[in-house]
N, C-alpha and C. Protein backbone atom coordinates (compact mmCIF):
# COMPACT_ATOMS: atom_id res chain seq x y z
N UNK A 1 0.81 -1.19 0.00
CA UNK A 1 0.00 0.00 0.00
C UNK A 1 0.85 1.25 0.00
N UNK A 2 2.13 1.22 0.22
CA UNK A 2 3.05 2.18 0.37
C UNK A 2 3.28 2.87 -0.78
N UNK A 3 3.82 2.66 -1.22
CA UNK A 3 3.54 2.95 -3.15
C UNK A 3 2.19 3.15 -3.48
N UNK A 4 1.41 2.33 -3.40
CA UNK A 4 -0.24 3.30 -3.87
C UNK A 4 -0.26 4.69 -3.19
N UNK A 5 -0.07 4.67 -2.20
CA UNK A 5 -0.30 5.73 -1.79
C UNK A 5 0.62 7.22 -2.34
N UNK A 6 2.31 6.99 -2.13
CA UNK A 6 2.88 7.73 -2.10
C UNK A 6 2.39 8.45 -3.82
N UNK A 7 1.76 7.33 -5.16
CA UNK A 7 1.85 7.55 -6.38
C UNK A 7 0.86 8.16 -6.44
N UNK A 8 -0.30 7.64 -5.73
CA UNK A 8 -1.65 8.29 -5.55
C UNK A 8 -1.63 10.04 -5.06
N UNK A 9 -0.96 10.27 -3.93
CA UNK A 9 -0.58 11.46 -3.05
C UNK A 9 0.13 12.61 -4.24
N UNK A 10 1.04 11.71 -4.99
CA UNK A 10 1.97 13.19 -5.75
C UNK A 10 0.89 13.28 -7.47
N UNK A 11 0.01 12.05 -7.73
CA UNK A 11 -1.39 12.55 -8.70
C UNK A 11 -2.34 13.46 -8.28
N UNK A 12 -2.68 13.02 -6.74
CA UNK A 12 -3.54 13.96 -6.57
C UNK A 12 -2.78 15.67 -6.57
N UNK A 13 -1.67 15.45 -5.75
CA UNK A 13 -0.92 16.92 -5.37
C UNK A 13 -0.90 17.62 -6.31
N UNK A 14 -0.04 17.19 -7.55
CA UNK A 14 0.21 17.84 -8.75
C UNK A 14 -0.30 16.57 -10.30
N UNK A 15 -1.66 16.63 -10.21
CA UNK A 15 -2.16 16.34 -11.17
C UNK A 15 -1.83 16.89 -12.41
N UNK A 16 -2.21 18.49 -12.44
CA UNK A 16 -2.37 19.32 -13.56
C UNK A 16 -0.96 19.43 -14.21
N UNK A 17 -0.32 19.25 -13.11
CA UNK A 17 1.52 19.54 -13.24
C UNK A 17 2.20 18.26 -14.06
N UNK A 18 1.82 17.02 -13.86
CA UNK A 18 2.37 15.96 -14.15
C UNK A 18 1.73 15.89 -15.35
N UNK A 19 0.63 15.84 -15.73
CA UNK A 19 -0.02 16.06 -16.86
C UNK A 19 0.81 16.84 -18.12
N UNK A 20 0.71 18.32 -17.78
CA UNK A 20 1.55 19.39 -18.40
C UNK A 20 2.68 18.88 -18.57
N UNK A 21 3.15 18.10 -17.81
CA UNK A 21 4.69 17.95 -17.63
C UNK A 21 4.67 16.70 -18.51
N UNK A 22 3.98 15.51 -18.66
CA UNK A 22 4.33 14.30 -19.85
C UNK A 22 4.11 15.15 -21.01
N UNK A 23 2.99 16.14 -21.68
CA UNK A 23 2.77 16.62 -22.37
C UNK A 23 3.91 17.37 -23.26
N UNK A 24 4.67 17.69 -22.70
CA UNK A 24 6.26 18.81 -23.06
C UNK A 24 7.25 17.77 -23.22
N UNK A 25 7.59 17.02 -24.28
CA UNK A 25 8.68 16.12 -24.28
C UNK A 25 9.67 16.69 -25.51
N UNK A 26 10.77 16.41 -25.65
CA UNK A 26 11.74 16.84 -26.33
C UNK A 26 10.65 16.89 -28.13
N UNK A 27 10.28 15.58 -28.46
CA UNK A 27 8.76 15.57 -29.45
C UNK A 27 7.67 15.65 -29.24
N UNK A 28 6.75 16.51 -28.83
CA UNK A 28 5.52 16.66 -28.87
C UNK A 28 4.90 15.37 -29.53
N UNK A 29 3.50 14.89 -28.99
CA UNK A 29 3.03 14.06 -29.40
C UNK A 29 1.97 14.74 -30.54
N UNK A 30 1.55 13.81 -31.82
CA UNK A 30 0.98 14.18 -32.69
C UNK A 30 -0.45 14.28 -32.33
N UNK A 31 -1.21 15.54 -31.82
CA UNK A 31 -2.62 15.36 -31.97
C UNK A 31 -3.11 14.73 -32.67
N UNK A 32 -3.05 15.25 -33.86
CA UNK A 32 -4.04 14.81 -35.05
C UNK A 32 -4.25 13.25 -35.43
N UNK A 33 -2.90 12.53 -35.07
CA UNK A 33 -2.85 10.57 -34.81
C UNK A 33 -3.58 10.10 -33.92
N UNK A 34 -3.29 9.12 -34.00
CA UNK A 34 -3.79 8.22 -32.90
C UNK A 34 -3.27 7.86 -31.66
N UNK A 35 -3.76 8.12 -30.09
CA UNK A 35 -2.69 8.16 -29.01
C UNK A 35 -2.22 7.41 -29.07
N UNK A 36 -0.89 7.32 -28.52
CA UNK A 36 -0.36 6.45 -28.20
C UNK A 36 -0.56 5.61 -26.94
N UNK A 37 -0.83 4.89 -26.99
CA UNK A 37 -1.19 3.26 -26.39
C UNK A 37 -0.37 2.22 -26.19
N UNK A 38 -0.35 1.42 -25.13
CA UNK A 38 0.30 -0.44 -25.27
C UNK A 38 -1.04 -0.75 -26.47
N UNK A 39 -2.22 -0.77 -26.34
CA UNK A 39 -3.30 -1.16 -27.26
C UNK A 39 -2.42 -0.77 -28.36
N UNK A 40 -1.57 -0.04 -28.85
CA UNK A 40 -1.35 0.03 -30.45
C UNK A 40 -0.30 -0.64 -30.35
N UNK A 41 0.63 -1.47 -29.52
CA UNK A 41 2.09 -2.15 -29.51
C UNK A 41 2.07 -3.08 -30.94
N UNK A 42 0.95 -3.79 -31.11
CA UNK A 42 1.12 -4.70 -32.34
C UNK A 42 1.51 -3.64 -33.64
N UNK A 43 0.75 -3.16 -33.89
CA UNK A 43 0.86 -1.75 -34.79
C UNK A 43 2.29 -1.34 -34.69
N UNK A 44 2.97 -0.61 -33.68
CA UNK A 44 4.33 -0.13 -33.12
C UNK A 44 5.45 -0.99 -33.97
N UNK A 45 5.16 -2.24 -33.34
CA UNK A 45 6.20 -3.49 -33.47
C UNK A 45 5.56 -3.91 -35.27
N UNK A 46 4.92 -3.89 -35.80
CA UNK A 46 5.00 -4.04 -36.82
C UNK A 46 5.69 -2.94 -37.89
N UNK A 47 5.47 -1.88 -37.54
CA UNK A 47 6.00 -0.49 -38.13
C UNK A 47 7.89 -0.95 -38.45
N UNK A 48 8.40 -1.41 -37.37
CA UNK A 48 9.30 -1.64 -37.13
C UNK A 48 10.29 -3.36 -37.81
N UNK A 49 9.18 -4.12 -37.96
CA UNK A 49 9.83 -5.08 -38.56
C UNK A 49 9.83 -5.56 -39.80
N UNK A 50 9.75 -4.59 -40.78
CA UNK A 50 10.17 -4.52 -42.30
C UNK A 50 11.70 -4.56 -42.30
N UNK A 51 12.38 -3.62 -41.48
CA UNK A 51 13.87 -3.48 -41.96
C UNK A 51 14.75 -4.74 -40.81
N UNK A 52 13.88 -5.04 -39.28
CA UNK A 52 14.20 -5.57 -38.66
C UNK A 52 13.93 -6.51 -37.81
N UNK A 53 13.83 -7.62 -37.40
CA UNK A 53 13.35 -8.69 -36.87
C UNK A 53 13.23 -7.90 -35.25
N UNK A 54 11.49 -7.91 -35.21
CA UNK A 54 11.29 -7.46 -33.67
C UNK A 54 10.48 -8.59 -32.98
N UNK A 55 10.74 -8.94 -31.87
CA UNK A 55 10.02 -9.72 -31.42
C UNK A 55 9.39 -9.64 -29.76
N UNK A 56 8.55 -9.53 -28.85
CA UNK A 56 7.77 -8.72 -28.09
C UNK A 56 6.94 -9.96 -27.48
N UNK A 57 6.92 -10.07 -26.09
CA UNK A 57 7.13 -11.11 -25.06
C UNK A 57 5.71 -10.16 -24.39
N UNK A 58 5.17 -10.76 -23.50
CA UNK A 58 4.67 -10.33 -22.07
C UNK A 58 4.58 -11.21 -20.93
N UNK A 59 4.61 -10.81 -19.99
CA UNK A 59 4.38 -11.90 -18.33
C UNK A 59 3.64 -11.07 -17.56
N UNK A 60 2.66 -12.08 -17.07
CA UNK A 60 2.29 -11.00 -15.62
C UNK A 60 0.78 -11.06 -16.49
N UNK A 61 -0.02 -10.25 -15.36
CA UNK A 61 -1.12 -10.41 -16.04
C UNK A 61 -1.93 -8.92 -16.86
N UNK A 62 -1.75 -9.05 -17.92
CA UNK A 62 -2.16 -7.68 -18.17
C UNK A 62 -3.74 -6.65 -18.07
N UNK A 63 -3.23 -5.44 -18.29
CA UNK A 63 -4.64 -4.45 -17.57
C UNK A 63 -4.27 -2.85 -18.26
N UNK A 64 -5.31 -2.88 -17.75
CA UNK A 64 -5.26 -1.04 -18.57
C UNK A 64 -4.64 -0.60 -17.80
N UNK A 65 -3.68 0.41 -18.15
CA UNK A 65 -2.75 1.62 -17.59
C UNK A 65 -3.55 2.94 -17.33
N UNK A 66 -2.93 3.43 -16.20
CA UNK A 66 -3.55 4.91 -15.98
C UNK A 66 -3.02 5.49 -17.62
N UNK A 67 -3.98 6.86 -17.88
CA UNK A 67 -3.50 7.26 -18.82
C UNK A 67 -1.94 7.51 -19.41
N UNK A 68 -1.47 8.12 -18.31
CA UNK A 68 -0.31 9.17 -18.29
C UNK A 68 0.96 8.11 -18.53
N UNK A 69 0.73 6.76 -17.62
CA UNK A 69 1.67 5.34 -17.84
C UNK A 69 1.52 4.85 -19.14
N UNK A 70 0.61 4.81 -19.55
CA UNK A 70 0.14 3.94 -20.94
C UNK A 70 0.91 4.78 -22.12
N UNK A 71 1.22 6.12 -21.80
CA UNK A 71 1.36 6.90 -22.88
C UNK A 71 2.65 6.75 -22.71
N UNK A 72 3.57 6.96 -21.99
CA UNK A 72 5.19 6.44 -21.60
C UNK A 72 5.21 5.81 -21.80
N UNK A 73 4.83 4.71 -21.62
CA UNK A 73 5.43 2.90 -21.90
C UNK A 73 5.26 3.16 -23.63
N UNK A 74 4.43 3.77 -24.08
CA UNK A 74 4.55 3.28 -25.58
C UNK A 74 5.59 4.30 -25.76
N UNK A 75 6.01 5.20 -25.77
CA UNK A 75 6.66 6.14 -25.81
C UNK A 75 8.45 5.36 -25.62
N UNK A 76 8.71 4.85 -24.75
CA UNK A 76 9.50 4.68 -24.31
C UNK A 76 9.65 3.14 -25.01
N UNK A 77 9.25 2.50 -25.37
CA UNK A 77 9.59 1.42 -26.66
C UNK A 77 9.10 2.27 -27.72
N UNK A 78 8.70 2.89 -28.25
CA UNK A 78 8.97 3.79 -29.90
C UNK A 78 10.14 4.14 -29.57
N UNK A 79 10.95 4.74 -28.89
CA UNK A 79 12.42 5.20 -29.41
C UNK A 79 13.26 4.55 -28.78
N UNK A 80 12.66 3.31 -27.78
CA UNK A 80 13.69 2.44 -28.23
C UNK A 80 14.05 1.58 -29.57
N UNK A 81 13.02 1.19 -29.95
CA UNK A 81 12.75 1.02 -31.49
C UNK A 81 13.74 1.37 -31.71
N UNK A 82 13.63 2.78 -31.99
CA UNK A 82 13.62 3.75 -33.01
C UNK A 82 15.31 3.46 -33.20
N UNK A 83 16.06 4.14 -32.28
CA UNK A 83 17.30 3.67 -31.82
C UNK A 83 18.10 2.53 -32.39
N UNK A 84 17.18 1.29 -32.06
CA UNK A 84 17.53 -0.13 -32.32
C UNK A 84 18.27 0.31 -34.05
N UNK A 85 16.85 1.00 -34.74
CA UNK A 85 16.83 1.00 -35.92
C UNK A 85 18.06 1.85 -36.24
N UNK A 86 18.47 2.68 -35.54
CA UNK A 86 19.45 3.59 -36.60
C UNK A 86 20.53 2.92 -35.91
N UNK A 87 20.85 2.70 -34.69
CA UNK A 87 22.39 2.12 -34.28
C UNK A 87 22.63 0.81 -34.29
N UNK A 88 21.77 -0.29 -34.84
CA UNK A 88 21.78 -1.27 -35.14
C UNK A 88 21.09 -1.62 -35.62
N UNK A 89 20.82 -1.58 -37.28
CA UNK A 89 20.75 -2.09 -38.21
C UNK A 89 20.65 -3.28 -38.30
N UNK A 90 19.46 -3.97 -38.56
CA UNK A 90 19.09 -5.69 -38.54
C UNK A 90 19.17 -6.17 -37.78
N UNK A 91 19.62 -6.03 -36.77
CA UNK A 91 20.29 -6.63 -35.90
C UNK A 91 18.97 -6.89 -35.07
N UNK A 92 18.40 -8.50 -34.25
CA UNK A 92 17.12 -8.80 -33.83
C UNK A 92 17.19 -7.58 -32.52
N UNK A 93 15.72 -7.47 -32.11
CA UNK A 93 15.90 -6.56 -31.18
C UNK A 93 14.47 -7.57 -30.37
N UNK A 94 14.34 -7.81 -28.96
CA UNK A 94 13.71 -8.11 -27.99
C UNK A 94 12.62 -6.98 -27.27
N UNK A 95 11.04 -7.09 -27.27
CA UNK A 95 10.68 -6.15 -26.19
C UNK A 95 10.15 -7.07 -25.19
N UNK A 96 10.09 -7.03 -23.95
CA UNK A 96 9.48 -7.46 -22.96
C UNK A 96 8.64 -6.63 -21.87
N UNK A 97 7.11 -6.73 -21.55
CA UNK A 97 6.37 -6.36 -20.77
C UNK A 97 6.20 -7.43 -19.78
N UNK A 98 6.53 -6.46 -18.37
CA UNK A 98 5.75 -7.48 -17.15
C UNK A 98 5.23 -6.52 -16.62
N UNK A 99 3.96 -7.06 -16.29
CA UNK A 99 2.69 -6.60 -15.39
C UNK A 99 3.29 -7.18 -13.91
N UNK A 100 3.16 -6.65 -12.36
CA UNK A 100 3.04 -6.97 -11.62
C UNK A 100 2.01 -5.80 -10.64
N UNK A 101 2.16 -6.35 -9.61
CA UNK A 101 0.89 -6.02 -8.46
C UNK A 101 1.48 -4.02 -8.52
N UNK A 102 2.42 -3.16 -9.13
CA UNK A 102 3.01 -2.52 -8.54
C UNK A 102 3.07 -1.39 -9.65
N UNK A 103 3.10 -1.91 -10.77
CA UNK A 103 3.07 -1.17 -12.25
C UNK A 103 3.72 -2.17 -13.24
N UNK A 104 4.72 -2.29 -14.31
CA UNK A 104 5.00 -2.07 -15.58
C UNK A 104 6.81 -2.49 -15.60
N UNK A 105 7.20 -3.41 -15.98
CA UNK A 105 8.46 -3.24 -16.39
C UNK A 105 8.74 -3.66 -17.87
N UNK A 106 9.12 -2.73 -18.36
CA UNK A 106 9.35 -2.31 -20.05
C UNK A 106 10.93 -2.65 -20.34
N UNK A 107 11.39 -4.09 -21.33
CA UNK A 107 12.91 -3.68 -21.04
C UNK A 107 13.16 -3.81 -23.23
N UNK A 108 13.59 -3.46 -23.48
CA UNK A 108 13.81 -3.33 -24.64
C UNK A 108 15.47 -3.94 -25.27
N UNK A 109 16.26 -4.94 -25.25
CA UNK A 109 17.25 -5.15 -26.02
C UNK A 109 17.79 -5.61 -27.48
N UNK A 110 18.53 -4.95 -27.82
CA UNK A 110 18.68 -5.06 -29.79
C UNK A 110 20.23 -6.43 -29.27
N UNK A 111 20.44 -6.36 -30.19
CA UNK A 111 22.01 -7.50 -30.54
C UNK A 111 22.80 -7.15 -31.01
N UNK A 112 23.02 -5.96 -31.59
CA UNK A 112 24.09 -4.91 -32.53
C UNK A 112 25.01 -4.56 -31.49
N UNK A 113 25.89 -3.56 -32.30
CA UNK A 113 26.93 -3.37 -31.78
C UNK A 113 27.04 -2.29 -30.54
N UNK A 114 25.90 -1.27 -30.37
CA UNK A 114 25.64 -0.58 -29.72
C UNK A 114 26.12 0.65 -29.91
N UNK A 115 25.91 1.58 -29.91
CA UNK A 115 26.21 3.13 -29.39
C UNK A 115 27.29 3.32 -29.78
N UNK A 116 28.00 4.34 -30.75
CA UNK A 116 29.57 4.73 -31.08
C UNK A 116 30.15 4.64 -29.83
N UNK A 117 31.80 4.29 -29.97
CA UNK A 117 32.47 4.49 -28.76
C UNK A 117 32.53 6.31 -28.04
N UNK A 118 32.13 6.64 -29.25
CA UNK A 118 32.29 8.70 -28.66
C UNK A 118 31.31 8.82 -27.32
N UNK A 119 30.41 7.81 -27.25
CA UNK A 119 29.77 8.02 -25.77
C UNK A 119 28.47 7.04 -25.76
N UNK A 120 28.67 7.27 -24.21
CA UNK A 120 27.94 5.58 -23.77
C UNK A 120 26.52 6.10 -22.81
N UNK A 121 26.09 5.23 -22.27
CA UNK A 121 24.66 5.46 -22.21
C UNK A 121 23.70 5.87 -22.89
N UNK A 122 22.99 6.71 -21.87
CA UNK A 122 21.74 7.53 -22.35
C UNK A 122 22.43 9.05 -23.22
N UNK A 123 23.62 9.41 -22.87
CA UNK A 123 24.18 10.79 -23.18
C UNK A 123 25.00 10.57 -25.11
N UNK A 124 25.16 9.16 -24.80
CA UNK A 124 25.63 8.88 -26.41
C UNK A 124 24.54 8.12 -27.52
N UNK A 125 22.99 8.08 -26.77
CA UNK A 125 22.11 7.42 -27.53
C UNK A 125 21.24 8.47 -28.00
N UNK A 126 21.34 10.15 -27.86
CA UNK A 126 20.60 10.96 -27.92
C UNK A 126 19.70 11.54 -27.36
N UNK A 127 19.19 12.79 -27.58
CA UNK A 127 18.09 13.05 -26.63
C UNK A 127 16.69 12.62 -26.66
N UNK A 128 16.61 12.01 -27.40
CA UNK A 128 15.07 10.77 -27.29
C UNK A 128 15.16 10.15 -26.22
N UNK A 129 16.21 9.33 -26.16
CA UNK A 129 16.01 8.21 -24.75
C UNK A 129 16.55 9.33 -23.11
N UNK A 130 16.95 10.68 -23.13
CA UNK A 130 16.86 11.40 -22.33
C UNK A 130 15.17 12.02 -22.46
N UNK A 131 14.51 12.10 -23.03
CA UNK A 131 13.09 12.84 -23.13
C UNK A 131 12.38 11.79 -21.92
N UNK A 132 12.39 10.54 -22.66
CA UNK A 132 11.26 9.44 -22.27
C UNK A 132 12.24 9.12 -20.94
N UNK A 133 13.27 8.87 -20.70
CA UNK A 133 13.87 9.15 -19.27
C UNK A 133 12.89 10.35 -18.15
N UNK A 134 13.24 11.46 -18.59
CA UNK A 134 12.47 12.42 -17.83
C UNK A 134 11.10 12.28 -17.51
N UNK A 135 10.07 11.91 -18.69
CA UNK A 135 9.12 11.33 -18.65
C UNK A 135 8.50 10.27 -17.49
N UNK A 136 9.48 9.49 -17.66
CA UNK A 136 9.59 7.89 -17.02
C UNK A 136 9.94 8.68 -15.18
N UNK A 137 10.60 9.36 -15.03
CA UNK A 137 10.88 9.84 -13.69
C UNK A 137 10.08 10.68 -13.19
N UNK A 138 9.28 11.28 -14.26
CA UNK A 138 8.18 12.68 -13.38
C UNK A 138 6.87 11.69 -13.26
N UNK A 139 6.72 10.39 -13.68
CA UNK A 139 5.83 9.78 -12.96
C UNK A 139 6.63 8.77 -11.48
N UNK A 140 7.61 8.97 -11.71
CA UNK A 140 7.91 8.21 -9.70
C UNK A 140 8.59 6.71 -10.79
N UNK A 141 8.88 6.37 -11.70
CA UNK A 141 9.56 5.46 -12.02
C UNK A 141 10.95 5.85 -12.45
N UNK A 142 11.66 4.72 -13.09
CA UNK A 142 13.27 4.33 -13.39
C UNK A 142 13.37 3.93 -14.69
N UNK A 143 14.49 4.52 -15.14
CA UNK A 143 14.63 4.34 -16.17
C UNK A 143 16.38 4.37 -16.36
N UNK A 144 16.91 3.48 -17.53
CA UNK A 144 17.89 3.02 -17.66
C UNK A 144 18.25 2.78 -18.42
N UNK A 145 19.58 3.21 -19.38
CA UNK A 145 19.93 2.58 -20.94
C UNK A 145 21.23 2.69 -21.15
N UNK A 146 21.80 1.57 -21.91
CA UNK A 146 23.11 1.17 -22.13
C UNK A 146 23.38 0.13 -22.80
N UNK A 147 25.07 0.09 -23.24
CA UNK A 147 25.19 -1.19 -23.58
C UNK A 147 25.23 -2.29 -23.00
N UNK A 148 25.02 -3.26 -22.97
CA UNK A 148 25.04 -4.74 -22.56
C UNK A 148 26.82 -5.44 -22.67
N UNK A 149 27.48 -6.16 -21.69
CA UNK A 149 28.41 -6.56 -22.09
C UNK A 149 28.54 -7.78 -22.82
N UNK A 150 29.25 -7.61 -23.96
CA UNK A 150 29.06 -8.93 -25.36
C UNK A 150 28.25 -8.10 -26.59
N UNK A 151 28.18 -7.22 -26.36
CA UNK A 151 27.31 -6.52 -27.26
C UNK A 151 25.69 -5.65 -27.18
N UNK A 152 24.89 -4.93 -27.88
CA UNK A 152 24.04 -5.08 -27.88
C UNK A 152 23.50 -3.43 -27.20
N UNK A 153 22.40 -3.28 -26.76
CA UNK A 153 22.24 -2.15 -25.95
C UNK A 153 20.65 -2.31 -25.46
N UNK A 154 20.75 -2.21 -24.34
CA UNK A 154 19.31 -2.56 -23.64
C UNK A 154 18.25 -1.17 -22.56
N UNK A 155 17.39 -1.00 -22.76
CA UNK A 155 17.02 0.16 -22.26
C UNK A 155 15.47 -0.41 -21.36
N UNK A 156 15.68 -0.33 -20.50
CA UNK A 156 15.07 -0.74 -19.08
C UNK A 156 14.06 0.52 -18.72
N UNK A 157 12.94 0.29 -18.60
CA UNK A 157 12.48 1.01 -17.13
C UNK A 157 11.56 0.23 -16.27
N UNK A 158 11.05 1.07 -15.39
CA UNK A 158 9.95 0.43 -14.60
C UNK A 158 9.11 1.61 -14.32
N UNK A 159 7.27 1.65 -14.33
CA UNK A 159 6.70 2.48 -14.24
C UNK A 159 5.67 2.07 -13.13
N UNK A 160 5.44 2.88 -12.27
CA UNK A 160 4.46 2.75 -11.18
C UNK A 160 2.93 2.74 -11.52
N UNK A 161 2.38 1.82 -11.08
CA UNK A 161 0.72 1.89 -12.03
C UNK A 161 0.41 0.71 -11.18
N UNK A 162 -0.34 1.17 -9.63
CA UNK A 162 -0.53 -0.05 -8.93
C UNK A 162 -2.03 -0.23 -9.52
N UNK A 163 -1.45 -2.23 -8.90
CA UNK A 163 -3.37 -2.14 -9.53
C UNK A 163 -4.45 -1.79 -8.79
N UNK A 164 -3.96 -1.47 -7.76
CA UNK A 164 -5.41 -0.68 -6.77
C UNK A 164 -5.91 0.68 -7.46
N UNK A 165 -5.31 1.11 -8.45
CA UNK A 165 -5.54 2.30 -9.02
C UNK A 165 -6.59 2.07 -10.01
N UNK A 166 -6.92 0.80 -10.91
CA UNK A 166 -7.59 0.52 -11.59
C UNK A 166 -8.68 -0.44 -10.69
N UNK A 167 -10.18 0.00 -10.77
CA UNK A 167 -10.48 -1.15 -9.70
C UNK A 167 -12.36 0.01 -10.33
């Protein structure tokens, strides 16, 4: 209940704020499309596997996301995608969703070579995976990206979305 609460306490506090605040990302989201959703992931992951073998797992039991989560999590696999696609080229790329009692863990890994040596992490993968970072943290979650050792580059988060919130 500790976490419901504390996630519940800073929605209610600064609703309007957190709102405003997913809204302002390094890319504005396209009104005029269609929101972005986990409901559109098949769509997402298909967009994506013309040039590249994607393939997209889930565990746990799945459920609707508060709005504001639902819109990050897709957010935050589109540019990992996206990424996959320009810094590794063909190369298979993995998504995985787990549902637990608590929110969302989103982990995304490609098999390529990863990220130029000129710089590593999140600071050498661009400011996309810093946007959806910020994103991922002004709702009370973690977020994480890098290379993998042996290759590859994997971008992690976890998003708070208890299920007492949906009920």
């Amino acid at each position: 209940m500790g976490l419901f609460a504390q996630w519940r306490g800073t929605v209610l506090a600064r609703g309007h704020q957190l709102l405003g605040a997913l809204g302002r990302a390094d890319e504005p989201d396209d009104p005029s499309g269609p929101a972005p959703s986990l409901n559109r992931l098949d769509a997402l992951v298909e967009g994506f596997t013309a040039g590249q073998p994607v393939r997209w797992t889930m565990a746990g039991q799945p459920r609707p996301l508060p709005g504001p989560v639902d819109v990050v999590a897709y957010r935050i696999i589109e540019e990992a995608l996206t990424n996959a696609c320009r810094h590794a080229p063909g190369a298979p790329v993995g998504v995985r969703l787990r549902y637990d009692d608590a929110g969302i863990t989103i982990e995304v890994r490609d098999e390529g070579a990863g990220p130029a040596p000129s710089g590593g992490g999140t600071q050498g993968a661009g400011r996309g995976l810093l946007g959806v970072r910020r994103r991922a943290e002004r709702l009370g979650g973690t977020f994480s990206a890098g290379p993998r050792a042996g290759g590859g580059f994997t971008v992690r988060a976890v998003l708070p979305a208890p299920e007492e919130m949906i009920g």
